[in-house]
PDB file of N, CA and C in Angstrom:
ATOM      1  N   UNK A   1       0.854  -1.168   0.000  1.00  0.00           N
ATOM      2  CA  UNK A   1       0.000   0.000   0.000  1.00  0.00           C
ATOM      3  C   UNK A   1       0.901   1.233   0.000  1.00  0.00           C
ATOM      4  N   UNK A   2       0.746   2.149  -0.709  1.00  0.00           N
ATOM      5  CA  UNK A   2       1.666   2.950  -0.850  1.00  0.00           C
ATOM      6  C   UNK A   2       0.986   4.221  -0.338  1.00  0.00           C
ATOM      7  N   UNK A   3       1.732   5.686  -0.016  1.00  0.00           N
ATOM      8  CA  UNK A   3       1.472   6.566   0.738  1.00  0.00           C
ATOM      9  C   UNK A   3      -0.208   6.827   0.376  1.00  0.00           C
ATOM     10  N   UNK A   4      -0.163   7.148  -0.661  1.00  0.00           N
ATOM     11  CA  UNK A   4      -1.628   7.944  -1.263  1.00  0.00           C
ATOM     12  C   UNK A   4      -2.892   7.334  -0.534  1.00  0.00           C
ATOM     13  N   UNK A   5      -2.660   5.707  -0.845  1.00  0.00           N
ATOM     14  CA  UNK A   5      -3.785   5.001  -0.417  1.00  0.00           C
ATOM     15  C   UNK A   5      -3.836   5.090   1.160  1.00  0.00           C
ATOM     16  N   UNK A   6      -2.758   4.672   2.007  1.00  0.00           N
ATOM     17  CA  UNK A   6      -2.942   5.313   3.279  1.00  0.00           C
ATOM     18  C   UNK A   6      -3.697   6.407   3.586  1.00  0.00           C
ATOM     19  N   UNK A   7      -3.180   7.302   3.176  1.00  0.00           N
ATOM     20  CA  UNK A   7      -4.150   8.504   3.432  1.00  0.00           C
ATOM     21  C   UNK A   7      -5.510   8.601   3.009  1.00  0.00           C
ATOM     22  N   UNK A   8      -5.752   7.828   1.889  1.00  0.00           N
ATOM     23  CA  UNK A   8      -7.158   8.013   1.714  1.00  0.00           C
ATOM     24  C   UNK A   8      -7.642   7.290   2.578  1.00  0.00           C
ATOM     25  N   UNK A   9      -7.460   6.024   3.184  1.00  0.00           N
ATOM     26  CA  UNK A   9      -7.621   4.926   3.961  1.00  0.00           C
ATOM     27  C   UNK A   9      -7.763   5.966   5.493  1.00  0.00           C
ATOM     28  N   UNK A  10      -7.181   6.600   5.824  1.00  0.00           N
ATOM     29  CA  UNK A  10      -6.855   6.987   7.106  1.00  0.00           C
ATOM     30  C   UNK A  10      -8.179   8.344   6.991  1.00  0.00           C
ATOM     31  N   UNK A  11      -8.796   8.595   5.867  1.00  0.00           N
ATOM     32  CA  UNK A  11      -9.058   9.977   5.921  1.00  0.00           C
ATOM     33  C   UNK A  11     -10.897   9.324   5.968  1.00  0.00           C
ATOM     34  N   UNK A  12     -11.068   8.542   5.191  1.00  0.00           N
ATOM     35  CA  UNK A  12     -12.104   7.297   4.965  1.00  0.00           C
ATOM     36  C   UNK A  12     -12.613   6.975   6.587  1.00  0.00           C
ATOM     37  N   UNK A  13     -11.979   6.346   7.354  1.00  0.00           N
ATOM     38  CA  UNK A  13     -11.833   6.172   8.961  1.00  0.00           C
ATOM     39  C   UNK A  13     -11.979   7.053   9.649  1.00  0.00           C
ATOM     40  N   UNK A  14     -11.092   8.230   9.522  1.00  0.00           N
ATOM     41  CA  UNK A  14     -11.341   9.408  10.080  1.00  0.00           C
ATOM     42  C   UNK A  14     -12.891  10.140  10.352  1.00  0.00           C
ATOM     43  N   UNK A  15     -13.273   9.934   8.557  1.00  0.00           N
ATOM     44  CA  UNK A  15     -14.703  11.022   8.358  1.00  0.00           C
ATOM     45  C   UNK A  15     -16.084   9.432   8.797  1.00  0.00           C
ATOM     46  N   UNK A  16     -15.652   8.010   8.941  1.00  0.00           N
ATOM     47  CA  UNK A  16     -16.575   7.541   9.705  1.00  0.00           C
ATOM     48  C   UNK A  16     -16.830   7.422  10.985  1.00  0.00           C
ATOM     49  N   UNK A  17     -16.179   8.013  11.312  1.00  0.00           N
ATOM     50  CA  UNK A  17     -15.936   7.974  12.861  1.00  0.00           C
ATOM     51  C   UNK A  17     -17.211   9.364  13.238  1.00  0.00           C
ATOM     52  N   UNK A  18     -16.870  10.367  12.592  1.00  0.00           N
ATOM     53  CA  UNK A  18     -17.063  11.431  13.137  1.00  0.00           C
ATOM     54  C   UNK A  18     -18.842  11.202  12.721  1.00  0.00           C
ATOM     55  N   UNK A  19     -19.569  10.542  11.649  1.00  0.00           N
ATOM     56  CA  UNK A  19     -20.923  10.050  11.435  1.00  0.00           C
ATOM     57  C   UNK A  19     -21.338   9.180  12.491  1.00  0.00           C
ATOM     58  N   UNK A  20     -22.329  10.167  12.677  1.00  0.00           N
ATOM     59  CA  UNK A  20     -23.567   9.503  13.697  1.00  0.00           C
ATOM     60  C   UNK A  20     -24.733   9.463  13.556  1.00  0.00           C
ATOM     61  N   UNK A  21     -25.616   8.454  13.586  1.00  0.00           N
ATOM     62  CA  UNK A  21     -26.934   8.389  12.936  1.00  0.00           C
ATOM     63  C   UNK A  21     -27.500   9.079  14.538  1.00  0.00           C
ATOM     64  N   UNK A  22     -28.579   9.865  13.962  1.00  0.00           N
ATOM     65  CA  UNK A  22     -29.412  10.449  14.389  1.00  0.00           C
ATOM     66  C   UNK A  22     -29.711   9.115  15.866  1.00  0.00           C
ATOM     67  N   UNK A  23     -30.455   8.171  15.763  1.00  0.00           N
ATOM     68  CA  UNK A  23     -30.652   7.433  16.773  1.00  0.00           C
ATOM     69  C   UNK A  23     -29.275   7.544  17.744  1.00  0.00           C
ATOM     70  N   UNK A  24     -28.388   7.187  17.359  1.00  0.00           N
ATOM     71  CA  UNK A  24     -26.828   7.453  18.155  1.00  0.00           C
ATOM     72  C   UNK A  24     -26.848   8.829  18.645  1.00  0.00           C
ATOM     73  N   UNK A  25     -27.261  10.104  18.533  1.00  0.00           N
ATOM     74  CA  UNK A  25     -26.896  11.129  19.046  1.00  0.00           C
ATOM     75  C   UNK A  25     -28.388  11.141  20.375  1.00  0.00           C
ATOM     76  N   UNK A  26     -29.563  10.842  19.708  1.00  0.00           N
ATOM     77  CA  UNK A  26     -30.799  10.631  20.782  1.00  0.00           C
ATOM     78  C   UNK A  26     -30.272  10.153  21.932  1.00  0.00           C
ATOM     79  N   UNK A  27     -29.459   8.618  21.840  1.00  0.00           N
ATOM     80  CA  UNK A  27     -29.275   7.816  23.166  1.00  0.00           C
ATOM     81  C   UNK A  27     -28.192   8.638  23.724  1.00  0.00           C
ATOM     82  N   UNK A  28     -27.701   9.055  23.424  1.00  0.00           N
ATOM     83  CA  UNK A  28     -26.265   9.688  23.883  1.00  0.00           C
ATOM     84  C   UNK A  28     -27.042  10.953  24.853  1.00  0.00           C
ATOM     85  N   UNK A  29     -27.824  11.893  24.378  1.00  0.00           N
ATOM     86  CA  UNK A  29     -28.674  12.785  24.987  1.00  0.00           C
ATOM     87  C   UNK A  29     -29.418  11.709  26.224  1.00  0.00           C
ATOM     88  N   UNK A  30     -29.765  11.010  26.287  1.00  0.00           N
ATOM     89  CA  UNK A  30     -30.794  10.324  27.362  1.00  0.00           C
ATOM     90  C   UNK A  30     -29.931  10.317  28.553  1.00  0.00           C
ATOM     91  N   UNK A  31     -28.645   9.743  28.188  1.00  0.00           N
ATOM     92  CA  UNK A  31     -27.484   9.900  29.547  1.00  0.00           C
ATOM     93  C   UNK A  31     -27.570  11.048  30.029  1.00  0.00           C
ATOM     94  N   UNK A  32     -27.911  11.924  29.454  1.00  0.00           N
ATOM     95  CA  UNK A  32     -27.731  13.540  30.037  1.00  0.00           C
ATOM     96  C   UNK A  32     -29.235  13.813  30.964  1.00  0.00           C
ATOM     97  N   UNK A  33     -29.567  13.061  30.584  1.00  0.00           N
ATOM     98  CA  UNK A  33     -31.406  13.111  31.694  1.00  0.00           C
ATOM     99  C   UNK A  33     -30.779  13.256  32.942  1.00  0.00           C
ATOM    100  N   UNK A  34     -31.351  14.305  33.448  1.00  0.00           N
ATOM    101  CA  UNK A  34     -31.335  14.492  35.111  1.00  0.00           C
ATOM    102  C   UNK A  34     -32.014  13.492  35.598  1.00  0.00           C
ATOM    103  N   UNK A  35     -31.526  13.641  37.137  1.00  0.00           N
ATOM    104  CA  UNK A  35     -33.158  12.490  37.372  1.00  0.00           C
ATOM    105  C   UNK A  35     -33.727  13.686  38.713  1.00  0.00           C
ATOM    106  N   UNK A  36     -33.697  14.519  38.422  1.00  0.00           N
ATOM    107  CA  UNK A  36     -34.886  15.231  39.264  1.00  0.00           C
ATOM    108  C   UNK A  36     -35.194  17.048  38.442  1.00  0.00           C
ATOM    109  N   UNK A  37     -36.334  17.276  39.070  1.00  0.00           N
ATOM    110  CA  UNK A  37     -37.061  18.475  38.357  1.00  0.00           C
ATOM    111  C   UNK A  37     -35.942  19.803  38.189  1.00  0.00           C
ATOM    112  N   UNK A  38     -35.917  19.941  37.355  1.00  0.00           N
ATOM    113  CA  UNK A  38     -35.061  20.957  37.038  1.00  0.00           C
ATOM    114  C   UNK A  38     -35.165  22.069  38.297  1.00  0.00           C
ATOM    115  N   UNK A  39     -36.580  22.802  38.612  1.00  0.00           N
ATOM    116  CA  UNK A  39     -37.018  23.544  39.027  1.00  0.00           C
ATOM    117  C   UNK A  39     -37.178  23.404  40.826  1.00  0.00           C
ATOM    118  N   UNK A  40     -37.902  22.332  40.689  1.00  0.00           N
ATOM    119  CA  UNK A  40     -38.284  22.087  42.199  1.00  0.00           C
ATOM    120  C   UNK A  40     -37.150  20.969  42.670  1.00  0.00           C
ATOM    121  N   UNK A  41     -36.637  20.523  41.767  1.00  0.00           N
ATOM    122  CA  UNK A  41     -35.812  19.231  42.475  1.00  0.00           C
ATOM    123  C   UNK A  41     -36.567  17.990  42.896  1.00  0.00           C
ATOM    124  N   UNK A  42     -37.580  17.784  42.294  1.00  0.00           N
ATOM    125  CA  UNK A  42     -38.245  16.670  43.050  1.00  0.00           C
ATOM    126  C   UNK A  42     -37.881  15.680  42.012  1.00  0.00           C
ATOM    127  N   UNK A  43     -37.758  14.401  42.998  1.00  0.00           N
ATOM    128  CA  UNK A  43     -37.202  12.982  42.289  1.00  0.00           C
ATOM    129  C   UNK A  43     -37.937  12.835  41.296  1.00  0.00           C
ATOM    130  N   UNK A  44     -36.911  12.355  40.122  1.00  0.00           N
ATOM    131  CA  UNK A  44     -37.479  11.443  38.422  1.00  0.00           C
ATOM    132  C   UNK A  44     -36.768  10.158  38.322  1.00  0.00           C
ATOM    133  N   UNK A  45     -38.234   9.309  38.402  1.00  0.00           N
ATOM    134  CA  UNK A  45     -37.528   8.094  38.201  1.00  0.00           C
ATOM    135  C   UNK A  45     -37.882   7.227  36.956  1.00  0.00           C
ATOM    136  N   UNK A  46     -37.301   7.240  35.794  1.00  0.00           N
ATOM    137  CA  UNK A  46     -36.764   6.964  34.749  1.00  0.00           C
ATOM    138  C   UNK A  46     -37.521   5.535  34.025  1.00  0.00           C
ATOM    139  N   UNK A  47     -37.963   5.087  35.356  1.00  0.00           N
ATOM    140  CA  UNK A  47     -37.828   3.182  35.021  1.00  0.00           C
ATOM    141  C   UNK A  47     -39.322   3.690  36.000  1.00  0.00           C
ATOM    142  N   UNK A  48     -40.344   4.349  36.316  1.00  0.00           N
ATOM    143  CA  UNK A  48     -41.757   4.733  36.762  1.00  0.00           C
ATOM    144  C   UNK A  48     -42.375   5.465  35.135  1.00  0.00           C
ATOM    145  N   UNK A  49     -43.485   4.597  34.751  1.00  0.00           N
ATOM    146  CA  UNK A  49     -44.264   4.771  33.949  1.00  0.00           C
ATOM    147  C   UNK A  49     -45.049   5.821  33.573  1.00  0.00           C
ATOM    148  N   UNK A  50     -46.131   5.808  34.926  1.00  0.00           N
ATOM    149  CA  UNK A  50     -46.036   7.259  35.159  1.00  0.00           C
ATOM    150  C   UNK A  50     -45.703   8.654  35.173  1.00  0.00           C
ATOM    151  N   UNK A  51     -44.703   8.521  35.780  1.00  0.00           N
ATOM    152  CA  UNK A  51     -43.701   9.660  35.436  1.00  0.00           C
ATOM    153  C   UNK A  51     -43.023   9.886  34.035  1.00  0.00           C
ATOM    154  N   UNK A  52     -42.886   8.841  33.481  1.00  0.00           N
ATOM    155  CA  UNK A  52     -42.307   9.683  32.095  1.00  0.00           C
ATOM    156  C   UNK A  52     -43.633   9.871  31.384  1.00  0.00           C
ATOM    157  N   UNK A  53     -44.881   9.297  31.529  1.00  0.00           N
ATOM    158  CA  UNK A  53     -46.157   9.500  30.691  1.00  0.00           C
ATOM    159  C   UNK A  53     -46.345  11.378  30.926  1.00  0.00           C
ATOM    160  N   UNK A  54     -46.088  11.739  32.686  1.00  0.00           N
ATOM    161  CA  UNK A  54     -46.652  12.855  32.969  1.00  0.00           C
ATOM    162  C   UNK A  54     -45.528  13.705  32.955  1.00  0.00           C
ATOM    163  N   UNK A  55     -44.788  13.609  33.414  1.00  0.00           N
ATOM    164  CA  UNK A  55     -43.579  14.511  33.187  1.00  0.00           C
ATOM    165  C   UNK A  55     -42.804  15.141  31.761  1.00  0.00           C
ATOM    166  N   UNK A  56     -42.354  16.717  31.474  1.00  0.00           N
ATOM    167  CA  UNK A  56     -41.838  16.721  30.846  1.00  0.00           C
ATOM    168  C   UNK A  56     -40.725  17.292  30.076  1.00  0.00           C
ATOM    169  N   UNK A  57     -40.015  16.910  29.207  1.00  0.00           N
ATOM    170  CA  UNK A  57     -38.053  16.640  29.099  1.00  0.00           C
ATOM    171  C   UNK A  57     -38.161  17.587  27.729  1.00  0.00           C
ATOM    172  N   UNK A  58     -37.674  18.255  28.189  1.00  0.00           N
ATOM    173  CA  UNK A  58     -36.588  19.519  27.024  1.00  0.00           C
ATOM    174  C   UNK A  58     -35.464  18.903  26.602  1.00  0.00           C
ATOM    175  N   UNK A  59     -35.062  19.046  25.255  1.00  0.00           N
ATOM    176  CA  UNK A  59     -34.032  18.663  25.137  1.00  0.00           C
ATOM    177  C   UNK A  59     -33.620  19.404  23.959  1.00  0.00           C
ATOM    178  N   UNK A  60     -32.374  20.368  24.004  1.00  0.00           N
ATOM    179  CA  UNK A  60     -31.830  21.720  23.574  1.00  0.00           C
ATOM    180  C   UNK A  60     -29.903  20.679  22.522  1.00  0.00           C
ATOM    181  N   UNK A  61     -30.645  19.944  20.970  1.00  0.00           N
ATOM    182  CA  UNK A  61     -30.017  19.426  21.098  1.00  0.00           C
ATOM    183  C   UNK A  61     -28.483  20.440  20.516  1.00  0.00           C
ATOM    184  N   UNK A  62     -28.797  21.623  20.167  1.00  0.00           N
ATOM    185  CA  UNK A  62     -27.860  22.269  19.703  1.00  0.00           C
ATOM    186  C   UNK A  62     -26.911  22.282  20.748  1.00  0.00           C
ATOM    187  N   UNK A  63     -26.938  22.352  22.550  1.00  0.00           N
ATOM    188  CA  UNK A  63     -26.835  23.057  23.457  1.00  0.00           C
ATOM    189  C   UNK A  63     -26.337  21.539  23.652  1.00  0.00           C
ATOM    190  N   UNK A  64     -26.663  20.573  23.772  1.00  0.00           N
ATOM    191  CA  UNK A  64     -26.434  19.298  24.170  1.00  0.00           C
ATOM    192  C   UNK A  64     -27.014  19.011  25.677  1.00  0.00           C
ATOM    193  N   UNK A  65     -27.884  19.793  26.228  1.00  0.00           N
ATOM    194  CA  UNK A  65     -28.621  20.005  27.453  1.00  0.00           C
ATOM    195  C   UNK A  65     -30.161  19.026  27.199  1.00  0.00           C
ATOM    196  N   UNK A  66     -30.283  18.678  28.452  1.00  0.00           N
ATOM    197  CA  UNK A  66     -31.855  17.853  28.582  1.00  0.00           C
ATOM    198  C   UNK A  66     -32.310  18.608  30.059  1.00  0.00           C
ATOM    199  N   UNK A  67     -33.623  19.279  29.618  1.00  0.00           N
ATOM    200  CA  UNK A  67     -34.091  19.233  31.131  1.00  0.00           C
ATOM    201  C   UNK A  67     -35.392  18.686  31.558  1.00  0.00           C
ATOM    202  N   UNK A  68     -35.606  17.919  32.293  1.00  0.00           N
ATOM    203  CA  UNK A  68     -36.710  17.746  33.165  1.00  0.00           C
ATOM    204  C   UNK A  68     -37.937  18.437  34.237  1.00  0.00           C
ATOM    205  N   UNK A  69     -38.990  18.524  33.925  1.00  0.00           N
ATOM    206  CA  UNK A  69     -39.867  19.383  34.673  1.00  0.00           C
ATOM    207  C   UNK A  69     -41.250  18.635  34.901  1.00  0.00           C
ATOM    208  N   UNK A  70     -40.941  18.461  36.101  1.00  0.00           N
ATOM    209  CA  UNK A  70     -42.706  17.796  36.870  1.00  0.00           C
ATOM    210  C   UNK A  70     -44.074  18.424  36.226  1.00  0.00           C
ATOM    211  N   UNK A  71     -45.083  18.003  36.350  1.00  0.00           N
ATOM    212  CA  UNK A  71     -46.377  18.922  36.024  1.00  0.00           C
ATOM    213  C   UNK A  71     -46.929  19.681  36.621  1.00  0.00           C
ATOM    214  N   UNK A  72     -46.323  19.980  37.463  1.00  0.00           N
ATOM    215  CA  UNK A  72     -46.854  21.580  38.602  1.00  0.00           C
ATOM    216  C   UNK A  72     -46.120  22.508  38.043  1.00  0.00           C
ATOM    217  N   UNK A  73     -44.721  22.545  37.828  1.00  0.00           N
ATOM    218  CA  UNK A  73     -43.667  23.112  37.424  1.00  0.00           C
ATOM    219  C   UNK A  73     -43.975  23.652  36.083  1.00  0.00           C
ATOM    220  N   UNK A  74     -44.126  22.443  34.977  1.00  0.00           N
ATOM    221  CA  UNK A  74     -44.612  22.639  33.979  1.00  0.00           C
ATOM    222  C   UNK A  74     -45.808  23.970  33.634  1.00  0.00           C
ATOM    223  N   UNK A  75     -46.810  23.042  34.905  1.00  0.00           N
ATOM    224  CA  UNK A  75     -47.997  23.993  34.539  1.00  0.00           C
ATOM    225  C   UNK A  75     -48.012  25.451  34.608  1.00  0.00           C
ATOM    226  N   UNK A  76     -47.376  25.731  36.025  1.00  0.00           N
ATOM    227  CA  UNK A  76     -47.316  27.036  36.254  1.00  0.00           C
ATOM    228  C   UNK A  76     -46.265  27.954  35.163  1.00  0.00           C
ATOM    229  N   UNK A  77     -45.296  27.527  34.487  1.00  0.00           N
ATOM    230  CA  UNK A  77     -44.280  27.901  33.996  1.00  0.00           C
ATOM    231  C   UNK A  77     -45.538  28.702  32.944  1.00  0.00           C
ATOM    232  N   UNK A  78     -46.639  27.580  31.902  1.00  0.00           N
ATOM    233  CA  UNK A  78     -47.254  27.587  31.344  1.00  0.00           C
ATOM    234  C   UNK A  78     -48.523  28.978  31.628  1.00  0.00           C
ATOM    235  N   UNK A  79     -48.908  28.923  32.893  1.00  0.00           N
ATOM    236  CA  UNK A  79     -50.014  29.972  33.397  1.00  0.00           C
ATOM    237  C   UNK A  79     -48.981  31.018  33.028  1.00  0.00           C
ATOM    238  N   UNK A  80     -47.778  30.922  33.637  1.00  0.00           N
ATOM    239  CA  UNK A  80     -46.902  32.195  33.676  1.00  0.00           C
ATOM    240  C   UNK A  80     -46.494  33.220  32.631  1.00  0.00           C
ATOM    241  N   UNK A  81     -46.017  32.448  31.723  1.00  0.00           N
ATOM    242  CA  UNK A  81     -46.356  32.509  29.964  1.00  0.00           C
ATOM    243  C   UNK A  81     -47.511  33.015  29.386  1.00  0.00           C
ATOM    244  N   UNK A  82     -48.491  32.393  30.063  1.00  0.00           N
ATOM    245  CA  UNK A  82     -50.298  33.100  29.330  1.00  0.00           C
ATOM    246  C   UNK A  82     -50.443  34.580  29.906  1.00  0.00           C
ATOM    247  N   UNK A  83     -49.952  34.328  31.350  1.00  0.00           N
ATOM    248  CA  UNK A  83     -50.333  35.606  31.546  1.00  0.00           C
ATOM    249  C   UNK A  83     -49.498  37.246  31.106  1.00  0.00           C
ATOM    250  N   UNK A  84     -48.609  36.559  30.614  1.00  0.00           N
ATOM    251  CA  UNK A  84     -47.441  37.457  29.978  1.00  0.00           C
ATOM    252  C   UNK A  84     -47.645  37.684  28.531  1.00  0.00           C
ATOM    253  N   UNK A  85     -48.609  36.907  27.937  1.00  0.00           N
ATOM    254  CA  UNK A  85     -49.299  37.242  26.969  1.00  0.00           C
ATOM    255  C   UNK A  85     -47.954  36.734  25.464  1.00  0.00           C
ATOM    256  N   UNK A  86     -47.267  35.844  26.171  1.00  0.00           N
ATOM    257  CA  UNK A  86     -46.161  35.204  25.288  1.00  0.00           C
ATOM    258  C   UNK A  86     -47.107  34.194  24.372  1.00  0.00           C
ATOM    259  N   UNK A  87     -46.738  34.290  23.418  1.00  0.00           N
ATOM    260  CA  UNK A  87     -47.040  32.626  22.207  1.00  0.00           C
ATOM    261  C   UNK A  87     -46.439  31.450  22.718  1.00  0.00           C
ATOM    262  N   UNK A  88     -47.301  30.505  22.800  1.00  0.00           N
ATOM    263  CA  UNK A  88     -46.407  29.075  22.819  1.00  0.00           C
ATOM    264  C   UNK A  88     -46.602  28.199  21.484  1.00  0.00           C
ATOM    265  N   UNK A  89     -45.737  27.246  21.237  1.00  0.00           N
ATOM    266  CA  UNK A  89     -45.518  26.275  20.730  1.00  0.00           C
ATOM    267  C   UNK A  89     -45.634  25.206  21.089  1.00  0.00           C
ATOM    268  N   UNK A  90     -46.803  24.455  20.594  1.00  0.00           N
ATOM    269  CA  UNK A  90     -46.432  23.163  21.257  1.00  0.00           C
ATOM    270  C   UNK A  90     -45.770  21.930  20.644  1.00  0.00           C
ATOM    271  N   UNK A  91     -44.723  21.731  21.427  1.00  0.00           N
ATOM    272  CA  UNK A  91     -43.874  21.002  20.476  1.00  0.00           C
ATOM    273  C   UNK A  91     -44.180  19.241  20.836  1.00  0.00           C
ATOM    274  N   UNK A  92     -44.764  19.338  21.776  1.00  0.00           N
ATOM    275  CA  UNK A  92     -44.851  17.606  22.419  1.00  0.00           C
ATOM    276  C   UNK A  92     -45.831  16.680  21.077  1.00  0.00           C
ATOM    277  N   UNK A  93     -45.261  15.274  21.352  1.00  0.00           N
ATOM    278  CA  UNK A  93     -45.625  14.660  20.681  1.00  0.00           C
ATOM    279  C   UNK A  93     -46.058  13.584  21.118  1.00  0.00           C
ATOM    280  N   UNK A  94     -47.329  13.156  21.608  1.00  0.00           N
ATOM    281  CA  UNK A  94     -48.149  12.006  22.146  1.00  0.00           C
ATOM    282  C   UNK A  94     -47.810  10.734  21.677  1.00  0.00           C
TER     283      UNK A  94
END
């Protein structure tokens, strides 16, 4: 193998390495899950059904940040917002 092909070989390796399928960058974000309310601090437990049905997770993937927020937290954040006469988005997906 002579120089050239090395390098293409090495450059080939290089640029697969750095590809990540979309699913690979998701799980990688999940490690970053807190396990309690951003806000209030109250316990999230991960592996409770419940709680991930009602609870809910921001995730800022530019920022590489995830946050977590109970439904009191949530809600009020939400009243707080209306009454400030801000637009929301709803981005959740059932």
């Amino acid at each position: 193998m002579n120089r050239s092909q090395k390098r293409a070989r090495d450059r080939a390796i290089k640029k697969s390495k750095k590809k990540k399928t979309d699913l690979e960058k998701k799980l990688g974000l999940f490690d970053l899950m807190p396990s309690d309310c951003f806000i209030c601090h109250k316990e999230f437990n991960k592996k409770d059904k419940q709680m991930v049905k009602t609870w809910n997770v921001v995730v800022r993937e530019k920022e590489n940040t995830v946050k977590v927020y109970c439904p009191e937290c949530w809600n009020g954040a939400i009243k707080l917002l209306e009454e400030f006469g801000v637009p929301l988005k709803n981005e959740r997906q059932d």
